[in-house]
Protein backbone atom coordinates (compact mmCIF):
# COMPACT_ATOMS: atom_id res chain seq x y z
CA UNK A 1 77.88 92.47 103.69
CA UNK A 2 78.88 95.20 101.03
CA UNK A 3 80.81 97.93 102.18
CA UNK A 4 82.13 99.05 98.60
CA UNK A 5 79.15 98.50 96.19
CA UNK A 6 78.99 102.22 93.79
CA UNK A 7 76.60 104.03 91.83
CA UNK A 8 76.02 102.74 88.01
CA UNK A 9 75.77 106.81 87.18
CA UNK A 10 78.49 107.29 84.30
CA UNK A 11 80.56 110.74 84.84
CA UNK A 12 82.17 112.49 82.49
CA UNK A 13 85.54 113.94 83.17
CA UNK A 14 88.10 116.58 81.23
CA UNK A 15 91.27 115.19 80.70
CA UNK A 16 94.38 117.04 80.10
CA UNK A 17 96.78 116.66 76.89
CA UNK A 18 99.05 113.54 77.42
CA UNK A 19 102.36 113.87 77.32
CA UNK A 20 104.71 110.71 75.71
CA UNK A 21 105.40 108.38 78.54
CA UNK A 22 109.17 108.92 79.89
CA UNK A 23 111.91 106.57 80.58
CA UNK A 24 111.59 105.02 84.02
CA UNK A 25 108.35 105.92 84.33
CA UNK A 26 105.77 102.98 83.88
CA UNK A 27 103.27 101.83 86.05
CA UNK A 28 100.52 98.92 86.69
CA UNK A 29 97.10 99.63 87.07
CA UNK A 30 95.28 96.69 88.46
CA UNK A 31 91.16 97.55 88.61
CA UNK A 32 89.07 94.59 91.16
CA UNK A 33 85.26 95.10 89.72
CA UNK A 34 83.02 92.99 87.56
CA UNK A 35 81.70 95.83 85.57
CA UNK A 36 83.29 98.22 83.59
CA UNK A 37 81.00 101.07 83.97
CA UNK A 38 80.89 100.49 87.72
CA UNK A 39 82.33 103.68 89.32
CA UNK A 40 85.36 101.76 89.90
CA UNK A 41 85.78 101.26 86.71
CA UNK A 42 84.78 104.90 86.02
CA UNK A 43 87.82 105.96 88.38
CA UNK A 44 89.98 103.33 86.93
CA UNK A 45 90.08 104.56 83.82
CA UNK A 46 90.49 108.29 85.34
CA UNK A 47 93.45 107.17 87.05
CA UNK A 48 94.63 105.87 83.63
CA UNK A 49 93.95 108.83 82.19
CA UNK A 50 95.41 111.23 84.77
CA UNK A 51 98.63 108.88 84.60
CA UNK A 52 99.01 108.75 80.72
CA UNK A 53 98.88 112.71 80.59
CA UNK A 54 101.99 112.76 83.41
CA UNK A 55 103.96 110.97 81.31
CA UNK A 56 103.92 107.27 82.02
CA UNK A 57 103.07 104.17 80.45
CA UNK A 58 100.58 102.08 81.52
CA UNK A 59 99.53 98.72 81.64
CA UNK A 60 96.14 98.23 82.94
CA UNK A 61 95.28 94.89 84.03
CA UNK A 62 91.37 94.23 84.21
CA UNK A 63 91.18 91.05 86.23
CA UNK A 64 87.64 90.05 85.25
CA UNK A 65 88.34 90.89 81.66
CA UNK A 66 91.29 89.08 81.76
CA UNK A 67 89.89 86.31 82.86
CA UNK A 68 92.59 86.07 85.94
CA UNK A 69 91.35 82.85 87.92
CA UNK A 70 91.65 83.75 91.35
CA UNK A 71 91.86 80.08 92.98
CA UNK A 72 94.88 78.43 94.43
CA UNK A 73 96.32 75.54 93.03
CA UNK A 74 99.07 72.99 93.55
CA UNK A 75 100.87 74.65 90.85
CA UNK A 76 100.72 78.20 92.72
CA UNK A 77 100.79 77.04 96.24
CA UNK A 78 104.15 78.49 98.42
CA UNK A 79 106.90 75.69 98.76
CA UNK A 80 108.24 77.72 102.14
CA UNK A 81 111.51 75.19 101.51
CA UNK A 82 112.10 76.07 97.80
CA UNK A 83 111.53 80.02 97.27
CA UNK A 84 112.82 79.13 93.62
CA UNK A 85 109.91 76.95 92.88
CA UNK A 86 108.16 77.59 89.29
CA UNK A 87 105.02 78.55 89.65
CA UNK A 88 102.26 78.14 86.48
CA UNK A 89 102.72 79.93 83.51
CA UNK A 90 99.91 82.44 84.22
CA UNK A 91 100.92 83.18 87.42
CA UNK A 92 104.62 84.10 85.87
CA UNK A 93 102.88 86.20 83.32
CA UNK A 94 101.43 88.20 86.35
CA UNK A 95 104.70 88.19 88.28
CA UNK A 96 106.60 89.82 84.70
CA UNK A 97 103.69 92.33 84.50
CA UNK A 98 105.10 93.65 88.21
CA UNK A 99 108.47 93.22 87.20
CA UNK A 100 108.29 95.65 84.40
CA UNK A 101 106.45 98.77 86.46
CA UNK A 102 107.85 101.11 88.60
CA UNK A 103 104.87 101.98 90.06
CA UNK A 104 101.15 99.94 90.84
CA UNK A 105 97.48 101.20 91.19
CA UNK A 106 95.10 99.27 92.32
CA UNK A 107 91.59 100.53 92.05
CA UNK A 108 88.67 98.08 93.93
CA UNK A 109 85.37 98.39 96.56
CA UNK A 110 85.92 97.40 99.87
CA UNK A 111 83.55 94.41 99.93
CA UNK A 112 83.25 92.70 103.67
CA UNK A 113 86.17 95.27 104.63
CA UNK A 114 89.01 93.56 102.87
CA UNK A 115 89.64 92.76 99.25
CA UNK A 116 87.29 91.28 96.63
CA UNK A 117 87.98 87.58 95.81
CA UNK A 118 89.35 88.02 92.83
CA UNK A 119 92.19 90.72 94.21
CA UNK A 120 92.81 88.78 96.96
CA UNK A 121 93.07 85.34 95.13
CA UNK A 122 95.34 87.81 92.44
CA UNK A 123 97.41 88.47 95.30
CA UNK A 124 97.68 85.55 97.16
CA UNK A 125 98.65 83.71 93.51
CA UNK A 126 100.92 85.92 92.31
CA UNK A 127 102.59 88.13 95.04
CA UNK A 128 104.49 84.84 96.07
CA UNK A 129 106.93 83.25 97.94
CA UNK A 130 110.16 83.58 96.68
CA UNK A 131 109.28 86.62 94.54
CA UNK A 132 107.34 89.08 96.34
CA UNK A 133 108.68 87.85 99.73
CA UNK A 134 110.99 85.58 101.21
CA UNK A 135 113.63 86.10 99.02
CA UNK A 136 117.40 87.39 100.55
CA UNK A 137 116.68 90.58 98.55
CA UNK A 138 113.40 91.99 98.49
CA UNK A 139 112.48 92.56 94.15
CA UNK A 140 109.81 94.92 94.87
CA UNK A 141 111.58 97.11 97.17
CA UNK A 142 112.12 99.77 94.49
CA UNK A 143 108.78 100.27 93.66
CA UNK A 144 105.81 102.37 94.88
CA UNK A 145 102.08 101.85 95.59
CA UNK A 146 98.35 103.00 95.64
CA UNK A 147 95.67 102.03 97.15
CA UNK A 148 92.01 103.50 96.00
CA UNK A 149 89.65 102.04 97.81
CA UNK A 150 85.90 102.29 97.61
CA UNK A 151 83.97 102.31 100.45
CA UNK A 152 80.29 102.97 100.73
CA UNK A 153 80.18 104.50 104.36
CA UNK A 154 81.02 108.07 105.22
CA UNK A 155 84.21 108.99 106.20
CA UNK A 156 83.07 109.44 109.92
CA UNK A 157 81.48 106.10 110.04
CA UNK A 158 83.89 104.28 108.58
CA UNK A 159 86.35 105.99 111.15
CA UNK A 160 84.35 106.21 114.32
CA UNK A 161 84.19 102.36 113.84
CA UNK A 162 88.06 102.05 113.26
CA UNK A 163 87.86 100.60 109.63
CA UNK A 164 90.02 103.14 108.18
CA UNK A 165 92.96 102.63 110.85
CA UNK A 166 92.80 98.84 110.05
CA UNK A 167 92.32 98.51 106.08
CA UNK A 168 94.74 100.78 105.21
CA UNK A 169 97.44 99.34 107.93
CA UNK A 170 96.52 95.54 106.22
CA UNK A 171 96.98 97.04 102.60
CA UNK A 172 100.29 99.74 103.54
CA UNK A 173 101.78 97.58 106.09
CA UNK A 174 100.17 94.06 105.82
CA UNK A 175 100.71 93.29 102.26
CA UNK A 176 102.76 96.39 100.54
CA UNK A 177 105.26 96.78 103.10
CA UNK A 178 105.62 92.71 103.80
CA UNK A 179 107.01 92.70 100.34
CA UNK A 180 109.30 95.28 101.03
CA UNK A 181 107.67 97.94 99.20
CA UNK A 182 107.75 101.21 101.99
CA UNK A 183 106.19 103.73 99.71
CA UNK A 184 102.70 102.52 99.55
CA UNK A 185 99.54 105.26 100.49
CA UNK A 186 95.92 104.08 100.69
CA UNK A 187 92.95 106.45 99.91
CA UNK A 188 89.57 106.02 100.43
CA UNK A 189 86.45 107.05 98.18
CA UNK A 190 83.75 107.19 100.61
CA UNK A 191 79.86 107.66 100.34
CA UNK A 192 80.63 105.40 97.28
CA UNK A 193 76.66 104.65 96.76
CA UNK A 194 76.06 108.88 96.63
CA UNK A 195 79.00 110.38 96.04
CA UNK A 196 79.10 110.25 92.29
CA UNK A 197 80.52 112.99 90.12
CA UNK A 198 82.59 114.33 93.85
CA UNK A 199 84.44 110.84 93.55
CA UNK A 200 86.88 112.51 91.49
CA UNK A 201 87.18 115.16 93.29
CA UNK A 202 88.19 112.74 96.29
CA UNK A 203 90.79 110.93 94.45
CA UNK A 204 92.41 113.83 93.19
CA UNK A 205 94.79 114.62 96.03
CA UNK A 206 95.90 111.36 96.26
CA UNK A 207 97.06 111.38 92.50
CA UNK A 208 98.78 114.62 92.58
CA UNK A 209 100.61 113.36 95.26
CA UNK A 210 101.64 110.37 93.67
CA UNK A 211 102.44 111.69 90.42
CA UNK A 212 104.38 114.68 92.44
CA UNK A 213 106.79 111.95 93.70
CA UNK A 214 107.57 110.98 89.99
CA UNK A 215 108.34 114.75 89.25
CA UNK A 216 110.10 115.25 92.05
CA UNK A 217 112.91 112.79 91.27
CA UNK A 218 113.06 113.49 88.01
CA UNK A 219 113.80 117.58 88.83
CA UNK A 220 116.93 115.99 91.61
CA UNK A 221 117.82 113.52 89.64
CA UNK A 222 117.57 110.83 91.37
CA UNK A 223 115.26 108.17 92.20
CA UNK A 224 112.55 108.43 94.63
CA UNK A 225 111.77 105.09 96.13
CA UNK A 226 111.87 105.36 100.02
CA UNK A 227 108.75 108.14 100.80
CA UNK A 228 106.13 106.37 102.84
CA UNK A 229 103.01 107.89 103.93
CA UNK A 230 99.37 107.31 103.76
CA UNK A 231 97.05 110.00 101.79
CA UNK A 232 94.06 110.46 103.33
CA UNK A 233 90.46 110.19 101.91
CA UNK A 234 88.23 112.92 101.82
CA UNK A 235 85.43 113.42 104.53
């Protein structure tokens, strides 16, 4: 069952100026899809855009393009006695990639209601024992988190069957906040098949408020890193 496949339409967006990325302000942007002109990979690269022109610098990480092998392995399987066990080389590459960003986006259809394979294998590889969790002081903590999600149902389907409720809970609570991150929001793009052009129009809200956050520090002076919330997805 798909519940995330989207239209192969392209859509073309206006993009304001960009603005050189500031210090402390670099973020991951991790995109789940097998095709780059998917409208994942459409809103991907808005996201990019959108982020770029608020001042950050970003690292997008194209797991199919990258060739990121999603499979467990001996190498990369949790030792849940030794949380300093060294995991493969690719794996550390990953873990680096997080180290360095202050902020990740991850941009992928809801296929079967959870993650694609290769997100899931990406976290289940990477976001590891002994560096994502288990460790006496959580290195991710810091950091904050979206969640754009594609789902092909409407809004009230996908809620009147209690799907929203219990992806976004897995993805804010279930995997952001079990490695200690507390400022993680999930939106949904629904209608994914239809919605075309409007799907930026959905995801809007959720990156003003995400890029607010960054502005908002920045105008106290200080850093913003314990705001939780969810944004919600447009009906």
């Amino acid at each position: 069952m798909t519940t995330g496949n989207d239209g192969a339409q392209r859509i073309m967006t206006t993009l304001s100026p960009h603005r050189a990325p500031s210090a402390g302000k670099r973020a991951l942007l991790v995109l789940g899809h097998p095709r780059a002109d998917s409208l994942t990979g459409q809103l991907a690269r808005r996201t990019r855009a959108r982020l770029v022109a608020d001042g950050f610098a970003v690292d997008v990480l194209d797991l199919h393009a990258e060739g990121f092998d999603p499979r467990m392995s001996p190498a990369d399987e949790p030792d849940w006695a030794d949380r300093d066990k060294v995991y493969s080389a690719e794996v550390h590459a990953h873990m680096r990639r997080i180290e360095a960003a202050d902020a990740i986006i991850v941009v992928f259809p809801l296929w079967w209601f959870g993650l694609p394979a290769i997100l899931k294998g990406w976290i289940d590889r990477v976001w590891n024992h002994g560096f994502a969790y288990g460790s006496a002081q959580p290195r991710l903590r810091a950091k904050r988190m979206l969640w754009i999600s594609l789902v092909s149902y409407t809004g009230d389907q996908f809620a009147e069957l209690g799907w929203d409720e219990s992806v976004a809970r897995t993805l804010r609570v279930g995997i952001s906040g079990f490695c200690g991150i507390e400022n993680a929001a999930v939106h949904f793009v629904y209608d994914s098949l239809n919605v075309g052009e409007a799907a930026f129009a959905s995801v809007e809200p959720a990156l003003d408020a995400f890029v607010s956050q960054d502005r908002g520090a920045v105008e106290r002076g200080v850093a913003n890193s314990d705001r939780s919330g969810s944004v919600p997805g447009a009906q």
